[in-house]
PDB file of N, CA and C in Angstrom:
ATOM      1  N   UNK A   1     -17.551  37.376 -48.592  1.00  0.00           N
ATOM      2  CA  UNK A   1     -18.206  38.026 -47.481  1.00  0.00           C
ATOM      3  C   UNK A   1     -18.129  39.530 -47.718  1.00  0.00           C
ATOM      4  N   UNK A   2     -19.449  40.408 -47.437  1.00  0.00           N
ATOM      5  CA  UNK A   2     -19.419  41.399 -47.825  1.00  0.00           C
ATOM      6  C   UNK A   2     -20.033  42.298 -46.144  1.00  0.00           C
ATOM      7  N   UNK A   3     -18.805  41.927 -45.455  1.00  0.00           N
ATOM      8  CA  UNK A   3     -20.123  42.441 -44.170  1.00  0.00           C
ATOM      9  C   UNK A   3     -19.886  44.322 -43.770  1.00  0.00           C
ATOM     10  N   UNK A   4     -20.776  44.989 -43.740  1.00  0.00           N
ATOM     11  CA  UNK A   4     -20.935  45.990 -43.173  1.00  0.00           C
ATOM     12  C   UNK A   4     -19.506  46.540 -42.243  1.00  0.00           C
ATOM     13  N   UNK A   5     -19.323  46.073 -41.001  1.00  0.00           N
ATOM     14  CA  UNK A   5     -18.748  46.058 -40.066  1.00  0.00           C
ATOM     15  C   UNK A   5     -17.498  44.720 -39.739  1.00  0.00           C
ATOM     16  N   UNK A   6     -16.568  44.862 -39.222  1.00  0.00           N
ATOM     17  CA  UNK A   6     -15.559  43.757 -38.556  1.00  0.00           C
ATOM     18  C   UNK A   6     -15.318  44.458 -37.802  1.00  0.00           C
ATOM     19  N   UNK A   7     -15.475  43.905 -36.355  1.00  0.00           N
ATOM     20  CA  UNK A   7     -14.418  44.260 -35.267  1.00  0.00           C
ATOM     21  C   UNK A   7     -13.980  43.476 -34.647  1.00  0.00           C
ATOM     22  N   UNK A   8     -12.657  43.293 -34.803  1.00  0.00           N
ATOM     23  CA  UNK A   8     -11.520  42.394 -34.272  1.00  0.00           C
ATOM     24  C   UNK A   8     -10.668  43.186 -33.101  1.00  0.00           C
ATOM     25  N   UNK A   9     -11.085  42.324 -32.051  1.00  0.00           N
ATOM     26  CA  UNK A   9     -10.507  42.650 -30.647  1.00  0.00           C
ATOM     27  C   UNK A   9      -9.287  41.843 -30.325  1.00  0.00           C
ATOM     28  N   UNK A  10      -8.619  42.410 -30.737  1.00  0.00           N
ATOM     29  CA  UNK A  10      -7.182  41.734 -30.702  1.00  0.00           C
ATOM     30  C   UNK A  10      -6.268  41.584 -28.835  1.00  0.00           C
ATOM     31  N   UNK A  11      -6.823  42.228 -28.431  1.00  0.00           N
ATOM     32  CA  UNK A  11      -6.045  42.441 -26.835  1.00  0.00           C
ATOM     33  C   UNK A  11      -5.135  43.111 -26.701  1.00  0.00           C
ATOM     34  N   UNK A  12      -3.637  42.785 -25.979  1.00  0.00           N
ATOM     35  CA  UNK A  12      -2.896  43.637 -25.600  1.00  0.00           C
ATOM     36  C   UNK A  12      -1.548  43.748 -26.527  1.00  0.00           C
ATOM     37  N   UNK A  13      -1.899  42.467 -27.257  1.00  0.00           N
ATOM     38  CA  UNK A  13      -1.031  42.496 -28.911  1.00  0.00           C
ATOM     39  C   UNK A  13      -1.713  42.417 -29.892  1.00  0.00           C
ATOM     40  N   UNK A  14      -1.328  43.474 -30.870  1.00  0.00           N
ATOM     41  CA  UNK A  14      -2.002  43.751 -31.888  1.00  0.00           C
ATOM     42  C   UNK A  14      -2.327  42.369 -33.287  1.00  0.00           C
ATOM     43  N   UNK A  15      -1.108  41.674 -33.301  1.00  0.00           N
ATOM     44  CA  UNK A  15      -1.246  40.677 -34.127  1.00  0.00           C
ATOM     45  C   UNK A  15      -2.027  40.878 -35.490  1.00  0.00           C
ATOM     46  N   UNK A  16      -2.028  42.785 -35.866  1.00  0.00           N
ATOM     47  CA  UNK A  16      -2.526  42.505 -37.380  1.00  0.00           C
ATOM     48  C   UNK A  16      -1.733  42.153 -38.462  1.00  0.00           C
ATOM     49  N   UNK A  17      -0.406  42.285 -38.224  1.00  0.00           N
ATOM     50  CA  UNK A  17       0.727  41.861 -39.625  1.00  0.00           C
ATOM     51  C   UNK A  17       0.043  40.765 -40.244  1.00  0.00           C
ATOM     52  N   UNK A  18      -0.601  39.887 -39.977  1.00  0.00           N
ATOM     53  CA  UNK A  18      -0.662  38.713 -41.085  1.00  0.00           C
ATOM     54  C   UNK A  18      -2.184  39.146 -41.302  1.00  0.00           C
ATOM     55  N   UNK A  19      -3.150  40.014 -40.732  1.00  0.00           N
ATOM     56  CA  UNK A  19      -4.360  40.902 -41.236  1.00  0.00           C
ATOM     57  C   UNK A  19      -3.967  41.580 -42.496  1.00  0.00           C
ATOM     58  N   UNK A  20      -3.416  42.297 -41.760  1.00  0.00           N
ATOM     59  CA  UNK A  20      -3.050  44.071 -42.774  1.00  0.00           C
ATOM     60  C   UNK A  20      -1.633  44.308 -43.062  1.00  0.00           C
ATOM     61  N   UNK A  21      -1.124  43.209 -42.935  1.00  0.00           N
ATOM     62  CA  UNK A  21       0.427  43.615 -43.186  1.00  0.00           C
ATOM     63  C   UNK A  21       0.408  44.362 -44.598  1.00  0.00           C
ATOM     64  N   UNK A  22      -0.471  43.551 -45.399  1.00  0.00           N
ATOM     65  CA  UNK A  22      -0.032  44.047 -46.831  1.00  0.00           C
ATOM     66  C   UNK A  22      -0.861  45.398 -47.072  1.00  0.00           C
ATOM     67  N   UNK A  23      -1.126  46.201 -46.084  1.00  0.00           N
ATOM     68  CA  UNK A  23      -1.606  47.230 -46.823  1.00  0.00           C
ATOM     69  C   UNK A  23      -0.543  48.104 -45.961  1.00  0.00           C
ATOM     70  N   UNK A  24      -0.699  49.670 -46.150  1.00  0.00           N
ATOM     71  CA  UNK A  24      -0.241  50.520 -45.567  1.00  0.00           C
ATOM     72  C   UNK A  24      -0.540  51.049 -44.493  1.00  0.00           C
ATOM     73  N   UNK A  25      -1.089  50.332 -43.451  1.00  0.00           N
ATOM     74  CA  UNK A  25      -1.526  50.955 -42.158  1.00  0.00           C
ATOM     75  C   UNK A  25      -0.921  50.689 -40.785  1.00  0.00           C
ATOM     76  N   UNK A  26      -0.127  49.820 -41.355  1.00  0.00           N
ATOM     77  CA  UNK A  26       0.823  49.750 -39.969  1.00  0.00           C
ATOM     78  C   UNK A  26       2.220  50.309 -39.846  1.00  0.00           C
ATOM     79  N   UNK A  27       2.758  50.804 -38.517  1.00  0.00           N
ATOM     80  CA  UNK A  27       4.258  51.451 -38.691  1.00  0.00           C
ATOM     81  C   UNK A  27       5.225  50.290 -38.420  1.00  0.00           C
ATOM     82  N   UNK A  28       6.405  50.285 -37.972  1.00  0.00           N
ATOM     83  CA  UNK A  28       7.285  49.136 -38.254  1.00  0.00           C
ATOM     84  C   UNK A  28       7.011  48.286 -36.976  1.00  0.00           C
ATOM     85  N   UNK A  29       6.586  48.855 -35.914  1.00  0.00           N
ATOM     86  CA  UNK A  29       6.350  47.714 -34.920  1.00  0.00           C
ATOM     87  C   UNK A  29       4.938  47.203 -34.911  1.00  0.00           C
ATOM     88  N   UNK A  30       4.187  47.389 -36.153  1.00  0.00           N
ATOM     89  CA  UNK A  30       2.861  46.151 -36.543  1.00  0.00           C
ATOM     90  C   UNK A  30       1.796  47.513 -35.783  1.00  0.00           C
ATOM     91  N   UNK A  31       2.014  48.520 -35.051  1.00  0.00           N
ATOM     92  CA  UNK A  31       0.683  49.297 -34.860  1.00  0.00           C
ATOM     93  C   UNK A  31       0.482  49.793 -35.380  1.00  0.00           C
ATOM     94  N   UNK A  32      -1.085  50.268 -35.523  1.00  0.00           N
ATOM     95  CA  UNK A  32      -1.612  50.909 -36.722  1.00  0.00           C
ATOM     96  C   UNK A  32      -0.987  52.491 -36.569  1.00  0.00           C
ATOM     97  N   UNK A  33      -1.315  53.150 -38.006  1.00  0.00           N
ATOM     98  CA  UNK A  33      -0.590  54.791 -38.158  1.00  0.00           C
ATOM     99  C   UNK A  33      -1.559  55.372 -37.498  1.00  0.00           C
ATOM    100  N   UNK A  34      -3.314  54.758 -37.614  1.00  0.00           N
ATOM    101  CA  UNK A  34      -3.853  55.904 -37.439  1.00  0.00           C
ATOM    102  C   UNK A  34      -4.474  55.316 -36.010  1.00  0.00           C
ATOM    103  N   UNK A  35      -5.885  56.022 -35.347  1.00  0.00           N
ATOM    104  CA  UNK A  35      -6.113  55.908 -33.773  1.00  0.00           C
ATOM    105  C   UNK A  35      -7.269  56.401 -33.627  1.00  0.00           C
ATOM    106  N   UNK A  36      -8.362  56.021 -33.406  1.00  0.00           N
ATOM    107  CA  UNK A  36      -9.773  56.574 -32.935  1.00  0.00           C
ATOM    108  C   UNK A  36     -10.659  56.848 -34.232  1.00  0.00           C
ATOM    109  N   UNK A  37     -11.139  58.378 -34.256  1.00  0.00           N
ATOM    110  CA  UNK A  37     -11.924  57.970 -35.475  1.00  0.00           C
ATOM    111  C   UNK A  37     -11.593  58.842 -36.948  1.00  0.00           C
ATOM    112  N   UNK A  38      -9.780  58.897 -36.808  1.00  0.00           N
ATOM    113  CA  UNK A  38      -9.015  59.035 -38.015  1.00  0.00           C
ATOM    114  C   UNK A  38      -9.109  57.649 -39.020  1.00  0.00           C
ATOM    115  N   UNK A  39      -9.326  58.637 -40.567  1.00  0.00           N
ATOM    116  CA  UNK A  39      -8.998  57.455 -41.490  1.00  0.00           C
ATOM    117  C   UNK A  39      -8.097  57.752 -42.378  1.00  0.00           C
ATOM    118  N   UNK A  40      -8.084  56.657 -42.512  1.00  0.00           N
ATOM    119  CA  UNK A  40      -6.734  56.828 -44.369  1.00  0.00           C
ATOM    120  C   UNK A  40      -7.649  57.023 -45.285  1.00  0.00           C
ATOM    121  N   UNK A  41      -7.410  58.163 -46.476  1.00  0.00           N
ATOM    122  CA  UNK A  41      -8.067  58.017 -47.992  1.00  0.00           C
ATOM    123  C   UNK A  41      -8.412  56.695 -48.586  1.00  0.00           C
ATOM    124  N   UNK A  42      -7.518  55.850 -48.354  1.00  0.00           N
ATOM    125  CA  UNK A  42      -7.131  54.515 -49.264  1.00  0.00           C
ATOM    126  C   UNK A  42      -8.071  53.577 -48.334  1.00  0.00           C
ATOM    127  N   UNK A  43      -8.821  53.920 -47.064  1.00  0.00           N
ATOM    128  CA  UNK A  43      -9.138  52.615 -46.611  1.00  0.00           C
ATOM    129  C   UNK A  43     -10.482  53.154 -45.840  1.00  0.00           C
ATOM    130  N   UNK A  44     -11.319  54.112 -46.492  1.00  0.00           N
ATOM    131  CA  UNK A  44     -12.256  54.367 -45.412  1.00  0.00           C
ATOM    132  C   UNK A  44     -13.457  53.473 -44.589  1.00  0.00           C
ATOM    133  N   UNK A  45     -13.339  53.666 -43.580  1.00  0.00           N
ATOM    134  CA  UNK A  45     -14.246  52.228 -43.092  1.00  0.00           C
ATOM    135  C   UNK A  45     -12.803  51.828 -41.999  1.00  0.00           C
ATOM    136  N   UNK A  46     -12.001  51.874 -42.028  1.00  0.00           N
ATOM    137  CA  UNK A  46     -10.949  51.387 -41.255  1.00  0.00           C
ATOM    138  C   UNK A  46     -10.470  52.421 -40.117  1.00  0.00           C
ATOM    139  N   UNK A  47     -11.161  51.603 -38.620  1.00  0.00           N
ATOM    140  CA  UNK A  47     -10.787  52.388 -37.428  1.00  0.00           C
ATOM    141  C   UNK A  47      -9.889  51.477 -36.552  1.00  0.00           C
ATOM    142  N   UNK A  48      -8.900  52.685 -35.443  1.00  0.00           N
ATOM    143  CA  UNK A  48      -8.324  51.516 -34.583  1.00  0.00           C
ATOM    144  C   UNK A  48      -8.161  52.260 -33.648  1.00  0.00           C
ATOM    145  N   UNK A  49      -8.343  51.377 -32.486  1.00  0.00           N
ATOM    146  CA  UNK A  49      -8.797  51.929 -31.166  1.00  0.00           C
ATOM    147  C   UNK A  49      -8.093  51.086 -30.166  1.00  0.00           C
ATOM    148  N   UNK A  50      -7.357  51.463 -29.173  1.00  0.00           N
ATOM    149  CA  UNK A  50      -6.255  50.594 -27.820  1.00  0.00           C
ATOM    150  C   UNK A  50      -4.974  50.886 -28.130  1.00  0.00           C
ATOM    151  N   UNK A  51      -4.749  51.239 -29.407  1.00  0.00           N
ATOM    152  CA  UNK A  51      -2.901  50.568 -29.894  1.00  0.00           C
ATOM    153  C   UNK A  51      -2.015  51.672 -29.727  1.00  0.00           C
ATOM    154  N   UNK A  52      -2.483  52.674 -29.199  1.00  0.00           N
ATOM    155  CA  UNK A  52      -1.568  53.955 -28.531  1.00  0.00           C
ATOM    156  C   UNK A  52      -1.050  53.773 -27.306  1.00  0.00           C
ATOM    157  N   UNK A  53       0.001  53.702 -27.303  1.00  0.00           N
ATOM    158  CA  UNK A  53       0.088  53.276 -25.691  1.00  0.00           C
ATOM    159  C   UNK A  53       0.375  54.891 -24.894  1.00  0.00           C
ATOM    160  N   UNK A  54      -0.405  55.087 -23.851  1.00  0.00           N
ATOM    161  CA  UNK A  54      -0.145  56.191 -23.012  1.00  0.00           C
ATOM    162  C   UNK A  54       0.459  55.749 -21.966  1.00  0.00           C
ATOM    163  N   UNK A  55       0.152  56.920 -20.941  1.00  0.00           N
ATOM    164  CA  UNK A  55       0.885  57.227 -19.557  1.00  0.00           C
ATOM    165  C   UNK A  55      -0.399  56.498 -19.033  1.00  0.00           C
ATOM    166  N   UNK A  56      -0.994  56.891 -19.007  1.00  0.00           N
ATOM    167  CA  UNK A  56      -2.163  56.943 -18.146  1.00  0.00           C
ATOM    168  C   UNK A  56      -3.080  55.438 -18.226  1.00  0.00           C
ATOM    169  N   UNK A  57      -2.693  54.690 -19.724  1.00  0.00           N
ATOM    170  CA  UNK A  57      -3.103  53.318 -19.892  1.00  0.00           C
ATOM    171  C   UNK A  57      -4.360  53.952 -21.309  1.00  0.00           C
ATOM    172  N   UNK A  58      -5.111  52.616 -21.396  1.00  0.00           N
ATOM    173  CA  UNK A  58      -6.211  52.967 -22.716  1.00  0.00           C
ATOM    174  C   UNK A  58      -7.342  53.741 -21.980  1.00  0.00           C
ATOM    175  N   UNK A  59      -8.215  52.555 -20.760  1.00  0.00           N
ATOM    176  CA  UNK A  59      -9.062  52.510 -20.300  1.00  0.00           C
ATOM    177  C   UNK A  59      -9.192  53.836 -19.960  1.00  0.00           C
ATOM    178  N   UNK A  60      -8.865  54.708 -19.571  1.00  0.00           N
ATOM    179  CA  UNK A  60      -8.864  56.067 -19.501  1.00  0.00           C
ATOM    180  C   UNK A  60     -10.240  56.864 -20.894  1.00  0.00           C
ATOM    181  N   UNK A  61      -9.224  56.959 -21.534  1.00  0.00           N
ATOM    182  CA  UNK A  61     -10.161  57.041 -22.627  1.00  0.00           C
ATOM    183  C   UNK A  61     -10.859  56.124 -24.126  1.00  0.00           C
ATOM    184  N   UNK A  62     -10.759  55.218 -23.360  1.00  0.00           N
ATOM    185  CA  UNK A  62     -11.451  54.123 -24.097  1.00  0.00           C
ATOM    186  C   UNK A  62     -13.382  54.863 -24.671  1.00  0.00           C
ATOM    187  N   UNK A  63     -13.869  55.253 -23.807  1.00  0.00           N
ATOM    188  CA  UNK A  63     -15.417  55.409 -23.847  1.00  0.00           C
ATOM    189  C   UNK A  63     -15.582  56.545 -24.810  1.00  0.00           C
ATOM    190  N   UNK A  64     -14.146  58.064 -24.722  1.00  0.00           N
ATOM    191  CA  UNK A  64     -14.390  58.693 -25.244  1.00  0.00           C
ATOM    192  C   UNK A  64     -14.325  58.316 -26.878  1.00  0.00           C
ATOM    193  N   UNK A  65     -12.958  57.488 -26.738  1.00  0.00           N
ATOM    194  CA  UNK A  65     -12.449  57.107 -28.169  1.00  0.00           C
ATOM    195  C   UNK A  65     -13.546  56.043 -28.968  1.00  0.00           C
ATOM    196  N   UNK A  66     -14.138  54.844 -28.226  1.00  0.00           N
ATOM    197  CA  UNK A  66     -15.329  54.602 -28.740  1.00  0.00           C
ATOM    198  C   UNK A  66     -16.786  55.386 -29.411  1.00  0.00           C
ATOM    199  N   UNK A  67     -16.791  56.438 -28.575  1.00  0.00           N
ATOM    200  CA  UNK A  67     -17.840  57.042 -28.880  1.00  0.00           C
ATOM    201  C   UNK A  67     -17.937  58.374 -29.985  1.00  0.00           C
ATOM    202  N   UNK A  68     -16.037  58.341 -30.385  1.00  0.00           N
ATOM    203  CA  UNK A  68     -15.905  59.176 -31.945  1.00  0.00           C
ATOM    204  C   UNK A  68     -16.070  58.257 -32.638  1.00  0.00           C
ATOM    205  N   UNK A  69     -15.487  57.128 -32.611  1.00  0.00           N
ATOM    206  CA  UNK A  69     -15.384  55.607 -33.467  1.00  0.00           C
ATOM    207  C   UNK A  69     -16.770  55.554 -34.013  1.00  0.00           C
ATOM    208  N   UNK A  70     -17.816  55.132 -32.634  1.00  0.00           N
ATOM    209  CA  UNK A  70     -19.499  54.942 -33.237  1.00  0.00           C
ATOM    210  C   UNK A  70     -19.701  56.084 -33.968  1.00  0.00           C
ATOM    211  N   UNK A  71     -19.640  57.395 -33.875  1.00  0.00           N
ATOM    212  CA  UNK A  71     -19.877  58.673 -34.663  1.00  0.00           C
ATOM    213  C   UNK A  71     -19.203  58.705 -36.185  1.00  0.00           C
ATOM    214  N   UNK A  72     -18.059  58.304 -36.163  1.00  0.00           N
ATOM    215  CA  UNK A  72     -17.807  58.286 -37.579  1.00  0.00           C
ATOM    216  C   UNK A  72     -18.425  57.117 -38.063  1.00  0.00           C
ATOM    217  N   UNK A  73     -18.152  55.824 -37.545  1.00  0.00           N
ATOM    218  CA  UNK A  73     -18.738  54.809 -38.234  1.00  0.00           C
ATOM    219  C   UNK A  73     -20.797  55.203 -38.717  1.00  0.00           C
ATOM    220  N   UNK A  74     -21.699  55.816 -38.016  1.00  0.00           N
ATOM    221  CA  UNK A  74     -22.375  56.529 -38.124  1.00  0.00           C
ATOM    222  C   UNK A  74     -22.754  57.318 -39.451  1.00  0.00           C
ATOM    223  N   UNK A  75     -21.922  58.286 -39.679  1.00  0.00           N
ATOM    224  CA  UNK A  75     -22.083  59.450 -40.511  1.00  0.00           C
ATOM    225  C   UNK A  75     -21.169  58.527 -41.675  1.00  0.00           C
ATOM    226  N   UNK A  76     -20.553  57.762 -41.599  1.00  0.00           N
ATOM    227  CA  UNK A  76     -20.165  57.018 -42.954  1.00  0.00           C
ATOM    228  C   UNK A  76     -21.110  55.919 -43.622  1.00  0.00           C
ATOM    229  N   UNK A  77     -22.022  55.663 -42.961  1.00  0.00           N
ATOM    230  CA  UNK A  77     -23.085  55.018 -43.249  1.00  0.00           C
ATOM    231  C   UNK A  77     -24.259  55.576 -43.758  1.00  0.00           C
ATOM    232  N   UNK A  78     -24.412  57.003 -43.360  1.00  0.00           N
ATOM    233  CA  UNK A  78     -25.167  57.570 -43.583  1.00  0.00           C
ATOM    234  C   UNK A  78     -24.755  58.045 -45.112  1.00  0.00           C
ATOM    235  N   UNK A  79     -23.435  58.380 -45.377  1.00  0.00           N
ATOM    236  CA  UNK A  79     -23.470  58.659 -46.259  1.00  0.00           C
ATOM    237  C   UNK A  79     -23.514  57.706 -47.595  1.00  0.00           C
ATOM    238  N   UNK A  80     -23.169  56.435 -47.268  1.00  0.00           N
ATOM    239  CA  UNK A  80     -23.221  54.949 -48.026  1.00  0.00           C
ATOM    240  C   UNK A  80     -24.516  54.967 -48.615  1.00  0.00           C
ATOM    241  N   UNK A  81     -25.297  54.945 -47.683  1.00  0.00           N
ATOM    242  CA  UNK A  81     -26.931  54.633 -47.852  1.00  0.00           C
ATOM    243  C   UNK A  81     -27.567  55.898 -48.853  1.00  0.00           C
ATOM    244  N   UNK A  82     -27.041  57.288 -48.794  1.00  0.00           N
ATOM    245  CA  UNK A  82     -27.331  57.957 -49.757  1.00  0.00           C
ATOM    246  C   UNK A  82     -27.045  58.138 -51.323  1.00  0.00           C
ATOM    247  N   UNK A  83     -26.167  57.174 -51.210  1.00  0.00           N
ATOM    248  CA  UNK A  83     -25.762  56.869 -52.458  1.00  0.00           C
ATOM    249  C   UNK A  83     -24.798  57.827 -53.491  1.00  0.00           C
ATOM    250  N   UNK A  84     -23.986  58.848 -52.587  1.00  0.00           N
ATOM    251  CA  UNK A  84     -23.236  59.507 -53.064  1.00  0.00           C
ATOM    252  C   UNK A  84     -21.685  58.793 -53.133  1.00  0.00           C
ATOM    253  N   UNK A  85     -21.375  58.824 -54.636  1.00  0.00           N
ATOM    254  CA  UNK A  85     -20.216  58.603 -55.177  1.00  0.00           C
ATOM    255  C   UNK A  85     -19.265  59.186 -55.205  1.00  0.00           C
ATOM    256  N   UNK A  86     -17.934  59.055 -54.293  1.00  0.00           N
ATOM    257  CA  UNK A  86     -16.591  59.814 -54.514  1.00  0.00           C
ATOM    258  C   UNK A  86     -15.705  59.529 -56.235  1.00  0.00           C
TER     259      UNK A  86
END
């Protein structure tokens, strides 16, 4: 399978260790390092969004954090399709 996109809505437990355990993106309690529309060098294409826990809860800024998410996912496509090689 070669798909474009995965988004896995995991809920209020993250449950990626047996996903992504084996790569480097999770800290020791299984949440991811990074949050919104930060990436790792090693994994571009890889966003995560809910797994911060605040004061205030997600839903707060859920819409904003979605709507960097669609923007990078966006401009990384754009650049796919142009066919420029790192």
């Amino acid at each position: 399978i070669e798909p474009d996109i995965v988004i896995a809505a995991t809920g209020y437990h993250t449950g990626l260790r047996s996903i992504l355990g084996h790569l480097d993106v999770l800290d020791g309690s299984g949440v991811p390092k990074i949050h919104g529309d930060a990436q790792m060098d090693a994994y571009p294409g890889l966003w995560f969004t809910g797994m911060q826990p605040r004061l205030t809860g997600f839903f707060q800024l859920a819409g904003s954090t979605a709507r960097k998410i669609a923007l990078a996912i966006d401009r990384s496509l754009i650049f796919l399709r142009s066919g420029f090689v790192r």
